[in-house]
Protein backbone atom coordinates (compact mmCIF):
# COMPACT_ATOMS: atom_id res chain seq x y z
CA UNK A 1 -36.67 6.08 169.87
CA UNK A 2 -34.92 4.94 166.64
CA UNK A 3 -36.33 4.73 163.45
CA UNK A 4 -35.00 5.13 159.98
CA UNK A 5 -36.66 6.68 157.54
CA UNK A 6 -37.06 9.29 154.79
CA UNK A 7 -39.19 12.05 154.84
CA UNK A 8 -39.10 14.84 152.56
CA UNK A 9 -35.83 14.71 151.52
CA UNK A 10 -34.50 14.09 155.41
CA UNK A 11 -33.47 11.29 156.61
CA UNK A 12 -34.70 10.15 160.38
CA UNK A 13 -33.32 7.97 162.56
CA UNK A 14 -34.55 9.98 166.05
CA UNK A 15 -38.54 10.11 166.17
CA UNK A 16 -37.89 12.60 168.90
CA UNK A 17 -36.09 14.90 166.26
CA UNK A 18 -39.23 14.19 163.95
CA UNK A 19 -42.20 15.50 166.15
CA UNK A 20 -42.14 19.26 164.91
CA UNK A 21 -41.57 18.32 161.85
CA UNK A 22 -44.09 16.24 159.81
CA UNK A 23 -48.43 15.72 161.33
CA UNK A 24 -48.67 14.23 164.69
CA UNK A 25 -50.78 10.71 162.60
CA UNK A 26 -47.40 9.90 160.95
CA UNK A 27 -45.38 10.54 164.33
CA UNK A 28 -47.71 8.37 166.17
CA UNK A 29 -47.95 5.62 163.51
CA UNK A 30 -44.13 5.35 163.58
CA UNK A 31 -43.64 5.50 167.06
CA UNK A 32 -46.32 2.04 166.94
CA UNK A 33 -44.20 0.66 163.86
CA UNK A 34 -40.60 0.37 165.83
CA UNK A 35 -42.37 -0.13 169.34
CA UNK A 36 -41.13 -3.99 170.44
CA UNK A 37 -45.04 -5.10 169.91
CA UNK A 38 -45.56 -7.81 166.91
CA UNK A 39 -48.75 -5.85 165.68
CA UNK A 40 -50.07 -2.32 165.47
CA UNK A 41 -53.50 -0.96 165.79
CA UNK A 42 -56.00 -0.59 162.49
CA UNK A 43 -59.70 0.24 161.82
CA UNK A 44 -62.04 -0.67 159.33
CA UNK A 45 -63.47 1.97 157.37
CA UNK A 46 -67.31 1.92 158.99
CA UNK A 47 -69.21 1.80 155.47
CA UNK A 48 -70.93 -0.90 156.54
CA UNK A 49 -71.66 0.04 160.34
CA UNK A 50 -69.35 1.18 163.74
CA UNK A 51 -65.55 1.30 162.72
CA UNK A 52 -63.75 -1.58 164.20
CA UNK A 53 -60.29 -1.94 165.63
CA UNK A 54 -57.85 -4.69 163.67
CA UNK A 55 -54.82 -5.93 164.55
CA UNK A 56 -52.18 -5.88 161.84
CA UNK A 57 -49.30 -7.95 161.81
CA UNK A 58 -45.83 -6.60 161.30
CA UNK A 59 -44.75 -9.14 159.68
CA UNK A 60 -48.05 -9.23 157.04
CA UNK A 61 -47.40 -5.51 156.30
CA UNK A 62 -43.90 -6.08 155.43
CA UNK A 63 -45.25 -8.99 153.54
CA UNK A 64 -48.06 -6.84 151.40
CA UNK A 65 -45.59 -3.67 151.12
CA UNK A 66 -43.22 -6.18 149.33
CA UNK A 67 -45.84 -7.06 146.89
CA UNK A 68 -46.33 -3.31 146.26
CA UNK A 69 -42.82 -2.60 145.83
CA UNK A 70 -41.91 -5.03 143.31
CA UNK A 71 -44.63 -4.81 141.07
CA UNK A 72 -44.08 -0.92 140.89
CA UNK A 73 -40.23 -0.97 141.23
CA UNK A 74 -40.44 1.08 143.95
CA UNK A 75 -36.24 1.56 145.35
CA UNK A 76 -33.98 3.92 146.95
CA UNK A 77 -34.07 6.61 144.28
CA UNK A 78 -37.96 6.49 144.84
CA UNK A 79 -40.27 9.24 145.73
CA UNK A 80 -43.53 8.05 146.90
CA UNK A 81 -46.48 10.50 148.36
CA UNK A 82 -48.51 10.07 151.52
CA UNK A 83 -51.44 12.11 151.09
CA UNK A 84 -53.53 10.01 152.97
CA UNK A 85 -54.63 9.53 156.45
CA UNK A 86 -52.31 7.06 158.65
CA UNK A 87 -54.92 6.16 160.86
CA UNK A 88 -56.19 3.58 158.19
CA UNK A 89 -54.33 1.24 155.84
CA UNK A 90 -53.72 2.75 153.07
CA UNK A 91 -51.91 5.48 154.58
CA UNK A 92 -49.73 3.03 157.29
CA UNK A 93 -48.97 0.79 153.76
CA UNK A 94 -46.99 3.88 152.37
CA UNK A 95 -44.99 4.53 155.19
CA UNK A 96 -44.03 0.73 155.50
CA UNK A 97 -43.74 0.68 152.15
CA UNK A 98 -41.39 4.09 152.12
CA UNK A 99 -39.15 1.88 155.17
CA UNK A 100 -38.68 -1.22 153.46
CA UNK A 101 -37.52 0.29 150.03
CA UNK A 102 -35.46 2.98 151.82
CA UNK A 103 -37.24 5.44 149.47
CA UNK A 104 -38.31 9.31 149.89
CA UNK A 105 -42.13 9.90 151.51
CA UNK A 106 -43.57 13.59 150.29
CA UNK A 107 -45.73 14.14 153.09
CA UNK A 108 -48.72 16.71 152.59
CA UNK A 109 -52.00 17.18 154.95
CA UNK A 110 -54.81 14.94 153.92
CA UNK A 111 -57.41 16.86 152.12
CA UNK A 112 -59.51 16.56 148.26
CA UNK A 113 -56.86 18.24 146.77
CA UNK A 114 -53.65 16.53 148.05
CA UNK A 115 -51.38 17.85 144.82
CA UNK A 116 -51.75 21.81 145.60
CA UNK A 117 -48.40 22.63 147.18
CA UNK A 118 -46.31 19.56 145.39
CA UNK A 119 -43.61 20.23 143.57
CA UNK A 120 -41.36 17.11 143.50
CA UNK A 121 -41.47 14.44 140.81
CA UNK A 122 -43.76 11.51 142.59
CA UNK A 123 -42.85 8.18 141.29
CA UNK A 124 -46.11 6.46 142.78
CA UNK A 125 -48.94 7.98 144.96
CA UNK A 126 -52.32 6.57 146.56
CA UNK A 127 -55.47 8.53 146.11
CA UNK A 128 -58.92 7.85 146.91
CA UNK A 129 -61.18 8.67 143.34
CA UNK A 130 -62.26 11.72 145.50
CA UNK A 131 -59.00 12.90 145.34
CA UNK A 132 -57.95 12.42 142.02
CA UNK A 133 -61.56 13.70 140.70
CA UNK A 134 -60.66 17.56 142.57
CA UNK A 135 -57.50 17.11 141.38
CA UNK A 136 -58.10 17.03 137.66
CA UNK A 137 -60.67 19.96 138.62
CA UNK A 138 -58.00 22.76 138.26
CA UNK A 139 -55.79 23.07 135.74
CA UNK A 140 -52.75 23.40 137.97
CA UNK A 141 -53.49 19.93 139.94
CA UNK A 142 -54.33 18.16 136.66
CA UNK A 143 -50.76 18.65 135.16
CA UNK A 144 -49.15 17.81 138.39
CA UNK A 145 -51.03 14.41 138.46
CA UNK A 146 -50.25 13.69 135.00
CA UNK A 147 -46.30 14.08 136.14
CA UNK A 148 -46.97 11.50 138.79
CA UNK A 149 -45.55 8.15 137.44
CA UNK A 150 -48.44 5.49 138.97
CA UNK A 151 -50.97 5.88 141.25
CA UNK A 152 -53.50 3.21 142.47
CA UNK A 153 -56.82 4.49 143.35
CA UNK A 154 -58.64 2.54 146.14
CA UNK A 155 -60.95 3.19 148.84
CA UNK A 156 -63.97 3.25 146.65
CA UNK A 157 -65.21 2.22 142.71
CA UNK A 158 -63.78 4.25 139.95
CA UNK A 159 -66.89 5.67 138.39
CA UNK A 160 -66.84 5.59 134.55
CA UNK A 161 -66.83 9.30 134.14
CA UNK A 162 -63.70 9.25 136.07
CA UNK A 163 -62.15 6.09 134.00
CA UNK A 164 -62.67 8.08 130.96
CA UNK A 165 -61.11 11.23 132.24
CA UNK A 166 -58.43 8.82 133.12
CA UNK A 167 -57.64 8.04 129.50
CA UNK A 168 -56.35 11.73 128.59
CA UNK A 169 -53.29 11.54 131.07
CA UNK A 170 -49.79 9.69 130.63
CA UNK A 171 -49.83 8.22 134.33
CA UNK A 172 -50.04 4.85 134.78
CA UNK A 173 -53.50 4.31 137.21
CA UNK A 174 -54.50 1.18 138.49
CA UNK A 175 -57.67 0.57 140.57
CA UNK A 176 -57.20 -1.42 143.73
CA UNK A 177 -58.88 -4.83 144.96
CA UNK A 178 -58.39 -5.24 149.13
CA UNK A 179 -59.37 -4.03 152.46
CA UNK A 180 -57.92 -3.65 155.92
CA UNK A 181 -58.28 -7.53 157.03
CA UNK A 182 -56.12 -8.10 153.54
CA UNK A 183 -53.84 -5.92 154.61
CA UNK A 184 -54.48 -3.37 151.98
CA UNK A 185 -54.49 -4.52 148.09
CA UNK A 186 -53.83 -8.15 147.15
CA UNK A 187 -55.09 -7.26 143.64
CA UNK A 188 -55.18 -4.23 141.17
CA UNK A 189 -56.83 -3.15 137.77
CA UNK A 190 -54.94 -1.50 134.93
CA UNK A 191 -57.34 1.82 134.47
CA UNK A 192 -56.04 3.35 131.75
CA UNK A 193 -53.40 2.77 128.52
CA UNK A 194 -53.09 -0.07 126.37
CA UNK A 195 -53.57 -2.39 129.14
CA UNK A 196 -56.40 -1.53 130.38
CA UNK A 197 -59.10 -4.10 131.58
CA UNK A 198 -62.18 -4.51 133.81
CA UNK A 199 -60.20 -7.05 135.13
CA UNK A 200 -58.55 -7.35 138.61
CA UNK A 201 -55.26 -9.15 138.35
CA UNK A 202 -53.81 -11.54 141.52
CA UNK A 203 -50.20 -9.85 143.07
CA UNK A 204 -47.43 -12.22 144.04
CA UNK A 205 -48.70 -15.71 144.30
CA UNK A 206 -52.56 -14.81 145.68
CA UNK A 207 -54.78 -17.05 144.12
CA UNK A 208 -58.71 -16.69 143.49
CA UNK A 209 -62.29 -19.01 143.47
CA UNK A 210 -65.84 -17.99 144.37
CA UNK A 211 -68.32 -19.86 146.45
CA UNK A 212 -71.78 -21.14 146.08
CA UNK A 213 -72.59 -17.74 146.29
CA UNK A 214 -70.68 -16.50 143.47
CA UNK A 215 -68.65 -14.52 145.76
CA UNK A 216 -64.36 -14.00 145.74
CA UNK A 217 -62.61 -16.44 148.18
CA UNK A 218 -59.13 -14.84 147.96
CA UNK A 219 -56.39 -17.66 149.28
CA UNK A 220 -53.03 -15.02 150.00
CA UNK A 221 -50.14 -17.03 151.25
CA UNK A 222 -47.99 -13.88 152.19
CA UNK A 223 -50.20 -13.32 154.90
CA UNK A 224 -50.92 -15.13 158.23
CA UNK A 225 -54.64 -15.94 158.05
CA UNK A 226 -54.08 -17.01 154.12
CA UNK A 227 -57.70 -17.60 152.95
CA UNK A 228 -60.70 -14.71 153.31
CA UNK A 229 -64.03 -15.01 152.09
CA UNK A 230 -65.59 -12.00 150.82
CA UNK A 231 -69.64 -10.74 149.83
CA UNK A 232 -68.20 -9.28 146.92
CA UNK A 233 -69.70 -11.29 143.81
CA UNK A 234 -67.21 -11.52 140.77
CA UNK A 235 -66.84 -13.01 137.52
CA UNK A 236 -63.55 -15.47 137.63
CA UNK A 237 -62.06 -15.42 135.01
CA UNK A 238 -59.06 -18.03 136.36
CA UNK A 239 -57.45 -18.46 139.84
CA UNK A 240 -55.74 -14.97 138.86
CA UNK A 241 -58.36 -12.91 137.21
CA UNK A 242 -62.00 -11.36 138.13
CA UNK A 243 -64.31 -9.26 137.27
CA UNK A 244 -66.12 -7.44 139.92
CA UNK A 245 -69.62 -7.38 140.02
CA UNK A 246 -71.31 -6.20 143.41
CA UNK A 247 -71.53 -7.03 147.24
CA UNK A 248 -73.72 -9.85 148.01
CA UNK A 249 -76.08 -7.59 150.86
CA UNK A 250 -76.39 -4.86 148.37
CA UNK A 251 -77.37 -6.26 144.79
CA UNK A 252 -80.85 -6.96 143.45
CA UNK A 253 -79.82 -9.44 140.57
CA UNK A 254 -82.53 -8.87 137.90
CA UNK A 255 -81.87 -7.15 134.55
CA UNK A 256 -84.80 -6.31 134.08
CA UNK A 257 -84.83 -3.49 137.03
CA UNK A 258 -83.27 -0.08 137.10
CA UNK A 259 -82.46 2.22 139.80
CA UNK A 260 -80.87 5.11 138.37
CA UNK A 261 -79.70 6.54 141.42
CA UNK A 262 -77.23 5.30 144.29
CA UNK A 263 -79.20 3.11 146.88
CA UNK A 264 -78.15 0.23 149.67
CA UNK A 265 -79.91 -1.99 151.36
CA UNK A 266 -80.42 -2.67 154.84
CA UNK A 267 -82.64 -3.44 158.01
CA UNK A 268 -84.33 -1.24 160.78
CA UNK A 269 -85.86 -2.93 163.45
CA UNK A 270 -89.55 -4.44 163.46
CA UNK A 271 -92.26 -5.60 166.36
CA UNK A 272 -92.85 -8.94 164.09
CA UNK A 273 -90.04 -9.76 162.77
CA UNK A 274 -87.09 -8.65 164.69
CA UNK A 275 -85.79 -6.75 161.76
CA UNK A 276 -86.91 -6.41 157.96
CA UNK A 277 -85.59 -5.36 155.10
CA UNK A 278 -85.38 -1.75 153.35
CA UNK A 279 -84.52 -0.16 150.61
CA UNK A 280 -82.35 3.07 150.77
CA UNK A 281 -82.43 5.43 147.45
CA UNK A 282 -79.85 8.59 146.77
CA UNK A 283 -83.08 10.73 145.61
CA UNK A 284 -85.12 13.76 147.06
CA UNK A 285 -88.71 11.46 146.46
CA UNK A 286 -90.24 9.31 143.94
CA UNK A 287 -93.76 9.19 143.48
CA UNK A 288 -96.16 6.22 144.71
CA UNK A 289 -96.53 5.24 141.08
CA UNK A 290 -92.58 4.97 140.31
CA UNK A 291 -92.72 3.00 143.79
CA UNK A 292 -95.18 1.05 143.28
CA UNK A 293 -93.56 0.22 139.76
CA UNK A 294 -90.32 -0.70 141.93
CA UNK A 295 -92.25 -3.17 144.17
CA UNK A 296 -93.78 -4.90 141.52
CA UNK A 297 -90.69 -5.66 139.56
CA UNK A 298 -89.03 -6.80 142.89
CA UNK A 299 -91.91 -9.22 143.67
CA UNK A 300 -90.72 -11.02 140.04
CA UNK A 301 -87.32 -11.88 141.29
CA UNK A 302 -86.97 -12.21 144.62
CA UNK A 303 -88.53 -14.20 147.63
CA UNK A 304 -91.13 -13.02 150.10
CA UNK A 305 -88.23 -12.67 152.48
CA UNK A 306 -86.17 -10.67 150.53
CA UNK A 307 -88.30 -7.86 149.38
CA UNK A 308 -87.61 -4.59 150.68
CA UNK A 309 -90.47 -4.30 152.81
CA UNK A 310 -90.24 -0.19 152.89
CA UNK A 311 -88.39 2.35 150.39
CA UNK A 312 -87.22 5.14 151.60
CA UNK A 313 -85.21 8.17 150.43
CA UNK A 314 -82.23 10.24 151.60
CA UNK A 315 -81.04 13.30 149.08
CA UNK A 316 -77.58 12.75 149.76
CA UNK A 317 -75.51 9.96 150.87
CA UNK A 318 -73.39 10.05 154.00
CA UNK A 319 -69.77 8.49 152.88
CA UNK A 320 -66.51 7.82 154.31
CA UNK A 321 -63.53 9.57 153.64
CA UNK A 322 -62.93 7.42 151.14
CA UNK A 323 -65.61 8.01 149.91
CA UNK A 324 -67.52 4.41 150.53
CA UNK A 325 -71.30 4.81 151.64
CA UNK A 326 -72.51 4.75 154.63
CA UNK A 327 -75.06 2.15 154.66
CA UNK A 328 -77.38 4.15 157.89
CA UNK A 329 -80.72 5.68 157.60
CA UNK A 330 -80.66 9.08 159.39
């Protein structure tokens, strides 16, 4: 099969000459990419139940890689790094991204620590926070991420801890705004530097509103299906900016209540009423008192229907490798 692309430093234009030499994922993903079909194969993540197959449009990729490519002036002289997984978006973006701008891909294995073994100058990467967290872990990994140009850092929230860490490196870091159906980001965040903002700015001409809901309704006109609506409540700021707030299904909206720890909500059935709602905390117990406590605020706020009607506890979170949780009670 042909195919022409750059990998490590090699040009391709045989996949059959590229088996041996770079992980099986990236052979198979290509092999899909120049294939006659109009579409390849994706999968949601599963943090919010079973992982799902989605098609993806050629033509939307190419679309959303051009985005990309612009905005970070990705070209020919262009090293980018794939040091994620090509079985899910954000990894399948870079290689498209790496074809279209007839740029360099540093391939490495997919693991916490992606920036071990690197030793070229990476003009723009794509981490998950997991990543970049382990990375700035060792000394060694820490000054090879600061040499990396930009990076965007999706897949999960930036905690604050890791913002601030953020703010002692000269790499430009963006968060990310998108998801699989988007056809990875439509929006990013300037992290760090003198730009830096809570707020997610539109790419190319995507637009923004919120519904009665107060969640994002993101119109994208590079893409096929144009206009998705989201459970992700924002603050809008104007069709181009947002603030990010919370997912609709997983938010109690009262300031007056604090749950220091991680926690989700969801259902399990129930004999009466089909299913009912519970609430999931990151935390080894709490103590009928502390519970109670919890109840009793939650009565305040919310409808009969919408109180948790059990609370239970899980010490640690399952999450996905990016590291979203996994929203199941074991």
């Amino acid at each position: 099969m042909e195919i022409n692309i750059k990998l490590n430093g090699i040009r391709h234009k045989n996949l059959e000459t590229l088996k041996n030499s770079v992980d099986s994922d990236i052979t198979t993903f290509l092999q899909e990419w120049y294939d006659p079909k109009d579409h390849v194969i994706g999968h949601t993540s599963g943090s919010t139940g079973t992982p799902k197959e989605i098609r993806l449009l050629k033509k939307d990729m190419l679309a959303s890689a051009r985005l990309t490519n612009e905005f970070f002036n990705i070209c020919p002289s262009s090293n980018l790094l794939l040091c994620l997984s090509p079985n899910y978006i954000a990894g399948k973006m870079m290689i498209v991204r790496t074809i279209l701008s007839g740029a360099n891909l540093v391939t490495v294995k997919p693991s916490s620590s992606p920036l071990q073994n690197i030793e070229e100058d990476i003009d723009f990467a794509a981490m998950v926070p997991m990543q970049v967290i382990t990375s700035l872990s060792s000394p060694e990994t820490a000054t090879k991420l600061a040499h990396i140009k930009q990076i965007i850092i999706g897949g999960a929230a930036v905690s604050p801890t890791l913002e601030q860490q953020l703010q002692q490196i000269p790499t430009a870091c963006y968060g990310t705004y998108g998801m699989t159906e988007t056809v990875s980001h439509i929006a990013l965040r300037q992290i760090n530097g003198g730009k830096r903002s809570p707020y997610y700015f539109a790419l190319g001409k995507v637009t923004f509103e919120k519904d009665e809901r107060e969640c994002l309704i993101i119109h994208a006109p590079h893409l096929q299906q144009q206009t998705f609506v989201t459970n992700d409540i924002i603050q809008l700021t104007d069709a181009t900016h947002f603030e990010w707030l919370g997912r609709h299904d997983n938010v109690i909206n009262s300031g007056g209540i604090l749950i220091p720890q991680r926690f989700f909500i969801t259902s399990e059935p129930d004999s009466r009423l089909g299913q009912k709602a519970v609430l999931v905390i990151e935390s080894a117990s709490w103590s009928a008192t502390e519970c109670q406590k919890l109840l009793r605020q939650l009565r305040s706020c919310l409808s009969p229907y919408e109180i948790p009607k059990d609370i239970y506890f899980q010490e640690h979170f399952s999450e996905t490798y990016s590291g979203k949780i996994v929203r199941k009670i074991k």
